[in-house]
PDB file of N, CA and C in Angstrom:
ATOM      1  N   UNK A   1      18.072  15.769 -61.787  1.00  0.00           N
ATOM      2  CA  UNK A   1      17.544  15.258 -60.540  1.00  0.00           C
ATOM      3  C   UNK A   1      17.369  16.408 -59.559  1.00  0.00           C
ATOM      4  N   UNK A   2      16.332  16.590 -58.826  1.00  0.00           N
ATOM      5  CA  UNK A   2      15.856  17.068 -58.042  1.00  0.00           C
ATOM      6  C   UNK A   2      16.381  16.878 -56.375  1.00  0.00           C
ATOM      7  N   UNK A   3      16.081  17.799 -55.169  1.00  0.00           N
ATOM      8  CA  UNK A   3      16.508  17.410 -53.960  1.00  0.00           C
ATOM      9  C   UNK A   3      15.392  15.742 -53.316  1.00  0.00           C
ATOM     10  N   UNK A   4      14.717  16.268 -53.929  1.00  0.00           N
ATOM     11  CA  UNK A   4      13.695  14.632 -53.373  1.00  0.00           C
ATOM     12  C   UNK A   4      14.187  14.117 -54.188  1.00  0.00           C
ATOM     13  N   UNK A   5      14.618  13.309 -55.433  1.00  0.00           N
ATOM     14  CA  UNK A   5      15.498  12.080 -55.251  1.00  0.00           C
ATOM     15  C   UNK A   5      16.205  11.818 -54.836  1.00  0.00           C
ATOM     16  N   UNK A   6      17.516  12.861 -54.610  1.00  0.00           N
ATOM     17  CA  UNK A   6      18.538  12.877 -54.236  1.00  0.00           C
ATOM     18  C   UNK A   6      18.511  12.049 -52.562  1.00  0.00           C
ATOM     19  N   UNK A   7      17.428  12.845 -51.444  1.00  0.00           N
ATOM     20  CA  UNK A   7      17.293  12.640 -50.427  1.00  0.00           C
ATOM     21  C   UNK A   7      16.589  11.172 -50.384  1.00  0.00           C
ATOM     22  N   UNK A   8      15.556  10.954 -50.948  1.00  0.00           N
ATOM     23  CA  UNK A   8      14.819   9.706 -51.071  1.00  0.00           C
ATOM     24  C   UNK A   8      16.152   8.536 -51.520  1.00  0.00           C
ATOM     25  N   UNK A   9      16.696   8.334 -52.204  1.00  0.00           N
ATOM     26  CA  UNK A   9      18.488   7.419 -52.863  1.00  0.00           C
ATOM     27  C   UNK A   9      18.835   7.271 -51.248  1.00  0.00           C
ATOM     28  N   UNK A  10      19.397   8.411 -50.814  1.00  0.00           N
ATOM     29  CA  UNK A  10      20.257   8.259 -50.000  1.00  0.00           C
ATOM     30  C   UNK A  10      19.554   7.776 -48.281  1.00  0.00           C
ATOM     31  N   UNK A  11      18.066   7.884 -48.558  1.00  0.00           N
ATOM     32  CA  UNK A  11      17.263   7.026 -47.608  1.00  0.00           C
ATOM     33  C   UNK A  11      16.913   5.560 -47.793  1.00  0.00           C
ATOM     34  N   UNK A  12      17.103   5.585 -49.213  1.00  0.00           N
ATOM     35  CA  UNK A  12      16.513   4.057 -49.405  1.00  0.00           C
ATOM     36  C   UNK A  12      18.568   3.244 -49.215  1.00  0.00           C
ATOM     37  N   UNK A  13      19.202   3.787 -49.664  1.00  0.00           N
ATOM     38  CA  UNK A  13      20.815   3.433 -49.370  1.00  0.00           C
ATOM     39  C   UNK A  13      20.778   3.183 -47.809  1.00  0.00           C
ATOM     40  N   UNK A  14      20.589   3.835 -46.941  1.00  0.00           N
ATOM     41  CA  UNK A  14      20.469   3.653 -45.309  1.00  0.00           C
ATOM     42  C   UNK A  14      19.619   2.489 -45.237  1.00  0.00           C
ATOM     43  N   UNK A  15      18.377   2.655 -45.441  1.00  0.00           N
ATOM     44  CA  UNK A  15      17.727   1.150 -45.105  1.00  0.00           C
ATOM     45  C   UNK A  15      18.134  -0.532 -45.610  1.00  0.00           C
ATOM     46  N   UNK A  16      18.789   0.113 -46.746  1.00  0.00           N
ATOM     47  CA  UNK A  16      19.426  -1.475 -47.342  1.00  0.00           C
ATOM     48  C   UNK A  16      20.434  -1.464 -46.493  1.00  0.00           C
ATOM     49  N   UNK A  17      21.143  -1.036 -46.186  1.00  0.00           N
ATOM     50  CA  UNK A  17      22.088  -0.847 -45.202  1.00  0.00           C
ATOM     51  C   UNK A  17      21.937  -1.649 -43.960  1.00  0.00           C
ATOM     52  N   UNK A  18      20.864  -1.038 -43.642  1.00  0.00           N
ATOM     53  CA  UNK A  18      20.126  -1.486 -41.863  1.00  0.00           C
ATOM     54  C   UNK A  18      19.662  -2.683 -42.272  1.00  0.00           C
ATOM     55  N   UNK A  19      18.631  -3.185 -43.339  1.00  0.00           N
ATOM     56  CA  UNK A  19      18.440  -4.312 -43.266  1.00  0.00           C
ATOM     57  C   UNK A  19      19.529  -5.451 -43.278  1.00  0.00           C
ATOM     58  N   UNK A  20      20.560  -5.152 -43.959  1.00  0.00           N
ATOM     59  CA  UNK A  20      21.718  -6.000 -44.183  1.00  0.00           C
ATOM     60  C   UNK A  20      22.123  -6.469 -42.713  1.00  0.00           C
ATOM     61  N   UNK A  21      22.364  -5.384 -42.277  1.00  0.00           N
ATOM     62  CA  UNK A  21      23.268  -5.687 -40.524  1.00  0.00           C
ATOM     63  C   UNK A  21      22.271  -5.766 -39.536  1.00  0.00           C
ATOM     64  N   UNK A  22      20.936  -5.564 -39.817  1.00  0.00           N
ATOM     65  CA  UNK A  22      19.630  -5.918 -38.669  1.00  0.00           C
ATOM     66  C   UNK A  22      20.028  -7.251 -37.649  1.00  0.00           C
ATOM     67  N   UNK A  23      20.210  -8.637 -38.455  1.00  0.00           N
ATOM     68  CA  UNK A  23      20.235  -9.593 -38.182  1.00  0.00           C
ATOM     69  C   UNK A  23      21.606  -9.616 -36.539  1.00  0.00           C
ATOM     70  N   UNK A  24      22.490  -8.537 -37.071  1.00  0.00           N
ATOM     71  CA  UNK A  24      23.992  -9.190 -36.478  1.00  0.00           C
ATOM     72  C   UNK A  24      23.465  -8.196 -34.948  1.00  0.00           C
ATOM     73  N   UNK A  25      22.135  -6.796 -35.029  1.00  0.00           N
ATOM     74  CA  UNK A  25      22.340  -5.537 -34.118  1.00  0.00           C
ATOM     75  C   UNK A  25      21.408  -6.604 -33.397  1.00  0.00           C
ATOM     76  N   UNK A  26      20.125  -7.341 -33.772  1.00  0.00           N
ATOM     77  CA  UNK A  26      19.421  -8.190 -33.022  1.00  0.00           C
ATOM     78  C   UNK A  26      19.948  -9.261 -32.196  1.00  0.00           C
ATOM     79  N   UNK A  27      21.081 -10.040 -32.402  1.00  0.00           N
ATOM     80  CA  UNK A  27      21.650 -11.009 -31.809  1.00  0.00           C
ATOM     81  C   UNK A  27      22.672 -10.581 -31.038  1.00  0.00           C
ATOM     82  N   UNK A  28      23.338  -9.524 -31.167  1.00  0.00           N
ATOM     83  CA  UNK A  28      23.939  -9.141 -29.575  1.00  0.00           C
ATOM     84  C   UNK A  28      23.181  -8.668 -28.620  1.00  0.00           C
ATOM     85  N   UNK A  29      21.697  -8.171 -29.205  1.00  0.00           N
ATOM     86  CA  UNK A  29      21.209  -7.737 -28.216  1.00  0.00           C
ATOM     87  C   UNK A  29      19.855  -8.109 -27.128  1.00  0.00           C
ATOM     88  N   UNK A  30      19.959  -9.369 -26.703  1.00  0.00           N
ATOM     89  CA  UNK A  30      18.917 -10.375 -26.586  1.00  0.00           C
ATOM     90  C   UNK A  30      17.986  -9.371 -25.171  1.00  0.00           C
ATOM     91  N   UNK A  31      16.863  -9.779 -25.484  1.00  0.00           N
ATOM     92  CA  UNK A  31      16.140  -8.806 -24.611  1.00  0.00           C
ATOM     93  C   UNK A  31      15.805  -9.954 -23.161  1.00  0.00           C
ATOM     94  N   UNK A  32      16.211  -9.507 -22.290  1.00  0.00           N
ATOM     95  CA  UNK A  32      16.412 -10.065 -20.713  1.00  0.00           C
ATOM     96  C   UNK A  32      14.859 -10.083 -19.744  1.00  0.00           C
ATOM     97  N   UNK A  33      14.524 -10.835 -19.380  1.00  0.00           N
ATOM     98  CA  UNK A  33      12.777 -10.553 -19.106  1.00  0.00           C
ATOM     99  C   UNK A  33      13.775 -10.098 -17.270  1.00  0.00           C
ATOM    100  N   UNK A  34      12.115  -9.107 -17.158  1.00  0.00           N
ATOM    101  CA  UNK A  34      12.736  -8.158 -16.297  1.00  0.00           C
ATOM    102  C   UNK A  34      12.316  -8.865 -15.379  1.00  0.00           C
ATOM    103  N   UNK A  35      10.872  -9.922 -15.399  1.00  0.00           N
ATOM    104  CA  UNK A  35      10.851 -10.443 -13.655  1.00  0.00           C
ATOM    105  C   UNK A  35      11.532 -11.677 -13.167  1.00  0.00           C
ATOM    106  N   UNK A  36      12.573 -11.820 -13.420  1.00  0.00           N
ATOM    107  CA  UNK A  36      13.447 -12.587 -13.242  1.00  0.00           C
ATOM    108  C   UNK A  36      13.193 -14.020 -13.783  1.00  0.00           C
ATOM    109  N   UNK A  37      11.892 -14.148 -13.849  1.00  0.00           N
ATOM    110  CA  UNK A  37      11.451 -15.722 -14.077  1.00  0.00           C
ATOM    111  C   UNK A  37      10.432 -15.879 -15.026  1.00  0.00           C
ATOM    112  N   UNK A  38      10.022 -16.981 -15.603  1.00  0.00           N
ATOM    113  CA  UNK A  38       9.235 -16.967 -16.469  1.00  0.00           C
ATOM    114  C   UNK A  38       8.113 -17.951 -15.722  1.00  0.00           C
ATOM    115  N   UNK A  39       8.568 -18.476 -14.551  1.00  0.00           N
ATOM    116  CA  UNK A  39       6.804 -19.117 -14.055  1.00  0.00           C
ATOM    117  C   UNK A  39       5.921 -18.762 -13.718  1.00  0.00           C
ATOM    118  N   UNK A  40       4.656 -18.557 -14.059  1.00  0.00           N
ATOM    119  CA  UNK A  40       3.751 -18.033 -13.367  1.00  0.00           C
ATOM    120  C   UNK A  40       3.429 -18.323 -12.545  1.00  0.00           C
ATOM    121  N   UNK A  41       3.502 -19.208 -11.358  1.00  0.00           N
ATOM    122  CA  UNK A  41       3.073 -19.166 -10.285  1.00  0.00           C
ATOM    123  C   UNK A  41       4.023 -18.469  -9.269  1.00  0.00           C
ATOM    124  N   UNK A  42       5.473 -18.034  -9.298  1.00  0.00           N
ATOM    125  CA  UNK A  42       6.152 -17.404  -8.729  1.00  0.00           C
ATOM    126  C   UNK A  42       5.689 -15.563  -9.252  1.00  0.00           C
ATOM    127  N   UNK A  43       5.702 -15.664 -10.345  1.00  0.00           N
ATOM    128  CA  UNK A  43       5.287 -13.836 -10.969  1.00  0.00           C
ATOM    129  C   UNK A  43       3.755 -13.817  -9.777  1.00  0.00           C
ATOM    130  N   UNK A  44       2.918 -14.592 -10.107  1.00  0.00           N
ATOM    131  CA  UNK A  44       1.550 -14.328  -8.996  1.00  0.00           C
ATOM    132  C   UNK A  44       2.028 -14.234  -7.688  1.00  0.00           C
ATOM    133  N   UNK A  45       2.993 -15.203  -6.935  1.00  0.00           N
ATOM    134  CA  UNK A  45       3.364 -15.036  -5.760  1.00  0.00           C
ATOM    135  C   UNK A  45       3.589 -14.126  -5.944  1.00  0.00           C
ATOM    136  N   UNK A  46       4.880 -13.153  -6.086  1.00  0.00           N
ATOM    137  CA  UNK A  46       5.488 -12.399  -6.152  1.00  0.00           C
ATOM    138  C   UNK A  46       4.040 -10.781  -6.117  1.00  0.00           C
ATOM    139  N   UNK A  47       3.517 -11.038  -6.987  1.00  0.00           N
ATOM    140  CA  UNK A  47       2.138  -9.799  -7.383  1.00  0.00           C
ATOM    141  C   UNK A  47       1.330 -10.058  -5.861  1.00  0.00           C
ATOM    142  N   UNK A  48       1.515 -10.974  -5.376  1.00  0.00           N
ATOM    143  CA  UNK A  48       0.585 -11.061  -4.399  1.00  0.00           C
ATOM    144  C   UNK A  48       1.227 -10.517  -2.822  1.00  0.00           C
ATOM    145  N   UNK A  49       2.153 -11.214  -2.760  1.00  0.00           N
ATOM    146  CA  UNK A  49       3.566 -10.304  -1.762  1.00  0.00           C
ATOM    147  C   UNK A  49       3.490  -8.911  -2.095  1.00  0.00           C
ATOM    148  N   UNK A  50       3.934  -8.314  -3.193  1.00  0.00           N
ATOM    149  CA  UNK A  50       3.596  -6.885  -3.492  1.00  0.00           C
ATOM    150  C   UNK A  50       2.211  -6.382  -2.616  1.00  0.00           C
ATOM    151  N   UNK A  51       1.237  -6.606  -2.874  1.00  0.00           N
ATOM    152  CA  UNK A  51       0.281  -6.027  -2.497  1.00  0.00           C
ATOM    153  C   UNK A  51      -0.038  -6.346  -0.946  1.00  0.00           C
ATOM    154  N   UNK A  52       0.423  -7.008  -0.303  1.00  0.00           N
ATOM    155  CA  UNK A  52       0.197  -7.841   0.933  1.00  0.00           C
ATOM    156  C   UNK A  52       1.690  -6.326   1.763  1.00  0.00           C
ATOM    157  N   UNK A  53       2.525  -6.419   1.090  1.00  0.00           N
ATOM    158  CA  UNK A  53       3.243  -5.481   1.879  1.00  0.00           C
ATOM    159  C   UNK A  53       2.566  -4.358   1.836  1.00  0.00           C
ATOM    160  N   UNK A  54       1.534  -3.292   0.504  1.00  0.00           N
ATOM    161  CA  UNK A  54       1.262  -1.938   0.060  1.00  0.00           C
ATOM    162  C   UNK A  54      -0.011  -2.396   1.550  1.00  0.00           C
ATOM    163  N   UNK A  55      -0.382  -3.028   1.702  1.00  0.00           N
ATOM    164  CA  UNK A  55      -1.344  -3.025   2.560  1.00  0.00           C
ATOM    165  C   UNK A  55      -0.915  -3.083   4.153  1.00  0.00           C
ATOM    166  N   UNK A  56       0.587  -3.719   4.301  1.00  0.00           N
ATOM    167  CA  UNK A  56       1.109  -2.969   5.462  1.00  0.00           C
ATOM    168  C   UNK A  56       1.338  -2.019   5.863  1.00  0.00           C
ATOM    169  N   UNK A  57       1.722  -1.126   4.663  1.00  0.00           N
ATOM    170  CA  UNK A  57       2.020   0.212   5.295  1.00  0.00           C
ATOM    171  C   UNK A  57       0.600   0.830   5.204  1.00  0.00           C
ATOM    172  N   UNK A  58      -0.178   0.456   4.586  1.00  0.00           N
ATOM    173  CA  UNK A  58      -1.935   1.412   5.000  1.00  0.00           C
ATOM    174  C   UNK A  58      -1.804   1.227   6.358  1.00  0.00           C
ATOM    175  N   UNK A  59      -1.529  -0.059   7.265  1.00  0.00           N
ATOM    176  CA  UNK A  59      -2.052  -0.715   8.269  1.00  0.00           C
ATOM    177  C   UNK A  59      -0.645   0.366   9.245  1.00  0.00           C
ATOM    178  N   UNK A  60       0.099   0.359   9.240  1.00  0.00           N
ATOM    179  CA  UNK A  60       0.931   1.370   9.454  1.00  0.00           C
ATOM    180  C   UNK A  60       0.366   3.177   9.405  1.00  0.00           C
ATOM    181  N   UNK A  61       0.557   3.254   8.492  1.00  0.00           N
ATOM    182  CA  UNK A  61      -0.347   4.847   8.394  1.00  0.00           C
ATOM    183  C   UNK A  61      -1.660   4.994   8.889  1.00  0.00           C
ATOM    184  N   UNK A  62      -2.657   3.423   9.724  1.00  0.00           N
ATOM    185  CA  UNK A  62      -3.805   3.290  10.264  1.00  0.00           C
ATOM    186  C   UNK A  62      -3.275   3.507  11.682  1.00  0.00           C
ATOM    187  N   UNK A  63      -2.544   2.922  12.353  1.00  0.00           N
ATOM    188  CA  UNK A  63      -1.853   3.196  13.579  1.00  0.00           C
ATOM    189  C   UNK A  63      -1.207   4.603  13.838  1.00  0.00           C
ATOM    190  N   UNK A  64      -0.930   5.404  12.667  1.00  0.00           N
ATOM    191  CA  UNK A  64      -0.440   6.914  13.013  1.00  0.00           C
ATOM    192  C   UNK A  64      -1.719   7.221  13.101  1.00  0.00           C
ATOM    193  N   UNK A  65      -2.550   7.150  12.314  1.00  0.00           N
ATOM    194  CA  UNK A  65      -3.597   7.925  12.112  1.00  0.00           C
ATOM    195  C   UNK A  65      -4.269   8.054  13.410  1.00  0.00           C
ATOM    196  N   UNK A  66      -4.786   6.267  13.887  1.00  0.00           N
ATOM    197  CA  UNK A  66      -5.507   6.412  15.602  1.00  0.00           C
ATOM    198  C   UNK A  66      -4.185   7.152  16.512  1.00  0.00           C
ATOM    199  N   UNK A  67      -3.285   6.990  16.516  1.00  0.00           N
ATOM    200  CA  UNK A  67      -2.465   7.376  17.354  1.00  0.00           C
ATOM    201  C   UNK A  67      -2.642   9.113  17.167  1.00  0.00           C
ATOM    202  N   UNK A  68      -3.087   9.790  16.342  1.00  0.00           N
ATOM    203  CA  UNK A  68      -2.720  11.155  16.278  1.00  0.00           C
ATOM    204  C   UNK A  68      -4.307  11.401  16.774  1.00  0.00           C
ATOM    205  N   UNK A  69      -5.708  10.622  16.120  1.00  0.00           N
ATOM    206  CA  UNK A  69      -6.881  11.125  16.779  1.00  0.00           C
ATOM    207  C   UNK A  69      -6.781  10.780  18.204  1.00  0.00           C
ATOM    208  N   UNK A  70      -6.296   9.736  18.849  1.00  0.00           N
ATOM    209  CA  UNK A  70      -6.345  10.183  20.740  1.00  0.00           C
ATOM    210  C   UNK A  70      -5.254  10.436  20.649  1.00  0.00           C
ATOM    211  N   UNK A  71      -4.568  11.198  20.548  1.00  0.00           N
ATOM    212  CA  UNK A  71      -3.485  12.364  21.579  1.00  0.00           C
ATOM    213  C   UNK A  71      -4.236  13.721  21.476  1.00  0.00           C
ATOM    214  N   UNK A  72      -5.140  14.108  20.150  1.00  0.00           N
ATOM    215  CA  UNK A  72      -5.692  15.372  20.070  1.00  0.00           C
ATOM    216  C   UNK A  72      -7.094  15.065  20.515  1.00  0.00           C
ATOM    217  N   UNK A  73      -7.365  14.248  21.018  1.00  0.00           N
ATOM    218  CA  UNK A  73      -8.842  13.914  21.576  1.00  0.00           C
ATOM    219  C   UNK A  73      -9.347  14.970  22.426  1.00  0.00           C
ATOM    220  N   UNK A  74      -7.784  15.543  23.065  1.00  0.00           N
ATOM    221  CA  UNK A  74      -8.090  16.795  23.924  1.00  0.00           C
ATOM    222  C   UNK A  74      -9.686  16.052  25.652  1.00  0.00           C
ATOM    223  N   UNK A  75      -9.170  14.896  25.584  1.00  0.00           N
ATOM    224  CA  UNK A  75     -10.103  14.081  26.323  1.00  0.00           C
ATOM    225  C   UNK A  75     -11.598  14.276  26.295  1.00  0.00           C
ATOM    226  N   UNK A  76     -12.136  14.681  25.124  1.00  0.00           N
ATOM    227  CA  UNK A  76     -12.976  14.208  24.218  1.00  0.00           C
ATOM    228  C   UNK A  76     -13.496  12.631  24.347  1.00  0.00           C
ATOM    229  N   UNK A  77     -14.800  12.108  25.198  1.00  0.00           N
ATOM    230  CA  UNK A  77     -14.838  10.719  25.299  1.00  0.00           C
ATOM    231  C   UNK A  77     -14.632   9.602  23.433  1.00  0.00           C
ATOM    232  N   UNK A  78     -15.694  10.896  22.665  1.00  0.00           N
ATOM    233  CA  UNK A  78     -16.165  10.207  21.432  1.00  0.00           C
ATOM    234  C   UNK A  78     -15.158   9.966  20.300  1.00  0.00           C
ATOM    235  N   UNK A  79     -13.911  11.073  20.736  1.00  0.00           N
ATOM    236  CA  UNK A  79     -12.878  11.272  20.039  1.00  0.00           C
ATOM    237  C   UNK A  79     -11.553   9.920  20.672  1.00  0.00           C
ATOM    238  N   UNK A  80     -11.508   9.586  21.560  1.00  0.00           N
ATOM    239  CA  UNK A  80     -10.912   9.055  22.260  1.00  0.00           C
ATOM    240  C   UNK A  80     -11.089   7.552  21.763  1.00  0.00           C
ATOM    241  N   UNK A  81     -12.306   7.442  22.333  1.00  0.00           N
ATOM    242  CA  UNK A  81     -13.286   5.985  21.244  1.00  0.00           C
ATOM    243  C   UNK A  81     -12.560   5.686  19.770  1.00  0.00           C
ATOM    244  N   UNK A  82     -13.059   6.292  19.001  1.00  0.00           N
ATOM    245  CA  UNK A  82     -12.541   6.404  17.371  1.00  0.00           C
ATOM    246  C   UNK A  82     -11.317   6.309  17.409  1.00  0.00           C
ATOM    247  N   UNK A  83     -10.036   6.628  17.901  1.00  0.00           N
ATOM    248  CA  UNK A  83      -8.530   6.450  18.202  1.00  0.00           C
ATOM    249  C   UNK A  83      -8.517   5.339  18.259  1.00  0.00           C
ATOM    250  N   UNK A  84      -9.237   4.798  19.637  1.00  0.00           N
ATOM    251  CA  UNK A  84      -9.057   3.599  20.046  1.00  0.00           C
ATOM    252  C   UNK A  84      -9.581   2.744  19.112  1.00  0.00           C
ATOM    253  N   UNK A  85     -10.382   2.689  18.656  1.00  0.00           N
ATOM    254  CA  UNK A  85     -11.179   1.652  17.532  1.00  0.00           C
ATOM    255  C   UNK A  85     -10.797   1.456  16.431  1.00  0.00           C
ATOM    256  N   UNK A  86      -9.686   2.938  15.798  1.00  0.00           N
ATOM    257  CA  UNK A  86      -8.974   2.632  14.441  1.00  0.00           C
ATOM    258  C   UNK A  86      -7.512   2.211  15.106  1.00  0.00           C
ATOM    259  N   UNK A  87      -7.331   2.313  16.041  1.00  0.00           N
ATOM    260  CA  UNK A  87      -6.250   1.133  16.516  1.00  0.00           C
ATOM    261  C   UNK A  87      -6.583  -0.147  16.309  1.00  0.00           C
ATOM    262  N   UNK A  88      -7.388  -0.582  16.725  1.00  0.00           N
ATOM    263  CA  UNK A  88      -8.027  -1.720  17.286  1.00  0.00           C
ATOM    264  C   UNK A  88      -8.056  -2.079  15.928  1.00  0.00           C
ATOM    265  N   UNK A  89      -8.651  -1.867  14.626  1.00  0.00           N
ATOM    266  CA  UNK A  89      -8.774  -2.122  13.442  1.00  0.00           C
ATOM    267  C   UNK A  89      -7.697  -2.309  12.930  1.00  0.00           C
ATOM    268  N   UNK A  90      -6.833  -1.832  13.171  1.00  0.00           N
ATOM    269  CA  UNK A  90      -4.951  -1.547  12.405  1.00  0.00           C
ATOM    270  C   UNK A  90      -4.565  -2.748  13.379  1.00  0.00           C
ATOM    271  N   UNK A  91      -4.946  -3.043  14.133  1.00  0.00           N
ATOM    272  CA  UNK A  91      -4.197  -4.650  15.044  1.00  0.00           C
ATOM    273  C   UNK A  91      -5.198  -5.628  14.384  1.00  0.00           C
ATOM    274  N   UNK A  92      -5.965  -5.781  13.745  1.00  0.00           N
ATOM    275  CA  UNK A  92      -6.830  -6.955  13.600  1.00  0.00           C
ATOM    276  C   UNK A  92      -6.646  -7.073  11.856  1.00  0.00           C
ATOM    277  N   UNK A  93      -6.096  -5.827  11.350  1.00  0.00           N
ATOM    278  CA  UNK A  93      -5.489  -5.624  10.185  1.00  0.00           C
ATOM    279  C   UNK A  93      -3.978  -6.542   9.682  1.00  0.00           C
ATOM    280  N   UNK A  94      -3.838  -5.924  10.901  1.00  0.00           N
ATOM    281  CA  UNK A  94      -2.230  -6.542  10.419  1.00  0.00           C
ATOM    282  C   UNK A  94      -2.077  -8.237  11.045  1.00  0.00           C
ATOM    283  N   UNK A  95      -2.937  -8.532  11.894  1.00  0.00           N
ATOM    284  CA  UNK A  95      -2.746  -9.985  11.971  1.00  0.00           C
ATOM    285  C   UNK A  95      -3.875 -10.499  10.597  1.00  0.00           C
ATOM    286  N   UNK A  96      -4.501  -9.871   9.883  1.00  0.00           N
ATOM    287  CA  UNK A  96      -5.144 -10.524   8.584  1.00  0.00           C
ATOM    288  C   UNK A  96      -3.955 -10.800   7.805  1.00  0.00           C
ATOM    289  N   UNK A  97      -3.197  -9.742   7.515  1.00  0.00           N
ATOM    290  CA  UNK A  97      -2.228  -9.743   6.434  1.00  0.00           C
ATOM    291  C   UNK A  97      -1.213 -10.750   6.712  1.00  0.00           C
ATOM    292  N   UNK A  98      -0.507 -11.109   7.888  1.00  0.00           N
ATOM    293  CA  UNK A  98       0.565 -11.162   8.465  1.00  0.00           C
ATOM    294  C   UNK A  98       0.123 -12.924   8.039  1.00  0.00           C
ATOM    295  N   UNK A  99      -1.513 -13.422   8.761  1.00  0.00           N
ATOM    296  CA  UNK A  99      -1.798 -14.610   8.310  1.00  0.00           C
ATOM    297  C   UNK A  99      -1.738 -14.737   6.666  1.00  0.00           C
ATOM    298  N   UNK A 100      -2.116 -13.959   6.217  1.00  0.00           N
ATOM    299  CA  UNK A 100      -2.368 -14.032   4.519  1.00  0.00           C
ATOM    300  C   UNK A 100      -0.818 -14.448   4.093  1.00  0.00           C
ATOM    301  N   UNK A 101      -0.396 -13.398   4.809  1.00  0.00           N
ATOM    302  CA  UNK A 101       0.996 -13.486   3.993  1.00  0.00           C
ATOM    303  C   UNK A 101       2.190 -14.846   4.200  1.00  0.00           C
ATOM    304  N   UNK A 102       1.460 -15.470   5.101  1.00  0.00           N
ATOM    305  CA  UNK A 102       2.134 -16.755   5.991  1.00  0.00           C
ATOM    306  C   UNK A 102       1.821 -18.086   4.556  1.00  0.00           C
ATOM    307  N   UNK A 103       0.096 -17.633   4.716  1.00  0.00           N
ATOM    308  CA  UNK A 103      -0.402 -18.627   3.906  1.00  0.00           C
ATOM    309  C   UNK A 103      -0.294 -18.535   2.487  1.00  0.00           C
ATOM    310  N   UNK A 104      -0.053 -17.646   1.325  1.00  0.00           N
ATOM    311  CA  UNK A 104       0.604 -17.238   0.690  1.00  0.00           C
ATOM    312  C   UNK A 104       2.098 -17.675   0.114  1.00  0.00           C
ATOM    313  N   UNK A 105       2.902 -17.115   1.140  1.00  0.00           N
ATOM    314  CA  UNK A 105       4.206 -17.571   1.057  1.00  0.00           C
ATOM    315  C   UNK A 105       4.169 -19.688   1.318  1.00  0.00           C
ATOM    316  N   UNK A 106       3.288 -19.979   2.054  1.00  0.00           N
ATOM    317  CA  UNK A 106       3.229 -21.235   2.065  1.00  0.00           C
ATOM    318  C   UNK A 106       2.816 -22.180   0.808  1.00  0.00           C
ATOM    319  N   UNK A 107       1.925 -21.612   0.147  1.00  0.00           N
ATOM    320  CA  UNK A 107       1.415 -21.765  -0.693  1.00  0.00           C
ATOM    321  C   UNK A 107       1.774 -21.907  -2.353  1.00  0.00           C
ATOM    322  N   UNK A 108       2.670 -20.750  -2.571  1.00  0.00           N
ATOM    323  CA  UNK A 108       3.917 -20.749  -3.247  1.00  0.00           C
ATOM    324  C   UNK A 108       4.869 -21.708  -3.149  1.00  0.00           C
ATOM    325  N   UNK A 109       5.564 -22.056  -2.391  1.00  0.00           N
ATOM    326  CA  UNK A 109       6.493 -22.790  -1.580  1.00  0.00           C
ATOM    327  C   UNK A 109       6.222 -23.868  -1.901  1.00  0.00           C
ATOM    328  N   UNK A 110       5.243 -24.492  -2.117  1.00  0.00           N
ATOM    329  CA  UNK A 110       4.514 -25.753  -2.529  1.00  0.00           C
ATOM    330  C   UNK A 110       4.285 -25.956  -3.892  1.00  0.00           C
ATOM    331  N   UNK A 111       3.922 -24.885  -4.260  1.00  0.00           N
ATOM    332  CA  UNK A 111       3.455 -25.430  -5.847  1.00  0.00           C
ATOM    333  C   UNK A 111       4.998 -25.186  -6.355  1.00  0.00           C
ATOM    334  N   UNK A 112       5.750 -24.275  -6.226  1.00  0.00           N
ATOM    335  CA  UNK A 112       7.247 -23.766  -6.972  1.00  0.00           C
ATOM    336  C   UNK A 112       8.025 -25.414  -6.742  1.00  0.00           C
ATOM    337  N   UNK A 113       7.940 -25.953  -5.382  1.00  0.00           N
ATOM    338  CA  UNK A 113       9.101 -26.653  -5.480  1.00  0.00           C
ATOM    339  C   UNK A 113       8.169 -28.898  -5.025  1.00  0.00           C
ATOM    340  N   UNK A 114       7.527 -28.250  -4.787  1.00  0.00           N
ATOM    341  CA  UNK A 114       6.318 -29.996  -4.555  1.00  0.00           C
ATOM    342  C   UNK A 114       6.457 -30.152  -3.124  1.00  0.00           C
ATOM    343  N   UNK A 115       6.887 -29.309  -2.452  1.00  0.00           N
ATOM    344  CA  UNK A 115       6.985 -29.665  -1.172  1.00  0.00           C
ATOM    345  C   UNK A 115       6.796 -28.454  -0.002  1.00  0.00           C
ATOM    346  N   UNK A 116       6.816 -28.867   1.340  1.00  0.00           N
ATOM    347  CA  UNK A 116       6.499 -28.024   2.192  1.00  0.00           C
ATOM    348  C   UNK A 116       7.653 -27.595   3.498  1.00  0.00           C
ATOM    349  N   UNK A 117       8.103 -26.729   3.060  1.00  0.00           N
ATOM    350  CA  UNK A 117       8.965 -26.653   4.291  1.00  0.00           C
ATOM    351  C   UNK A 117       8.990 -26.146   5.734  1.00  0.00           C
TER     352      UNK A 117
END
């Protein structure tokens, strides 16, 4: 006998092995679903909350942003304008979301449990 049988025996010995005790390594080890739940209409809520917050903080980083073009406007009328207007956008922003996210969370709330609180 050669090193390839030798090695090939003592690979096919390991797998009878593993198959034997497969059954007992699978059942202690039950796999746990990571989003806590299995309904889909809470996983969509949930995906939809996610993105409803990533869009607060744009609406956030929209308010630094006007806030940093008028302080350097350097009283600049046209520069001053644009500050003011991507403010103005970041307030009309965040009451979109703020409603979305009202109606949303309401919305959920209803289908998860049949009722409205």
């Amino acid at each position: 006998m050669n090193k390839k049988h030798i090695l090939l025996s003592i690979g096919m010995l390991c797998l009878l092995v593993l198959a034997v005790h497969a059954p007992d390594v699978f059942a202690q080890s039950a796999l746990q679903n990571p989003l806590g739940t299995s309904d889909l209409r809470v996983v969509i809520g949930n995906i939809i909350k996610a993105a409803l917050g990533l869009t607060g903080v744009l609406a956030l980083l929209m308010f630094i942003w006007g806030g940093i073009q008028w302080l350097t406007s350097g009283g600049s009328p046209e520069k001053v304008k644009a500050g003011k207007s991507t403010l103005t956008w970041a307030v009309i922003g965040l009451v979109v979301i703020f409603t979305s996210y009202t109606l949303v969370s309401t919305l959920i709330t209803a289908l998860s449990s049949g009722t409205v609180e």
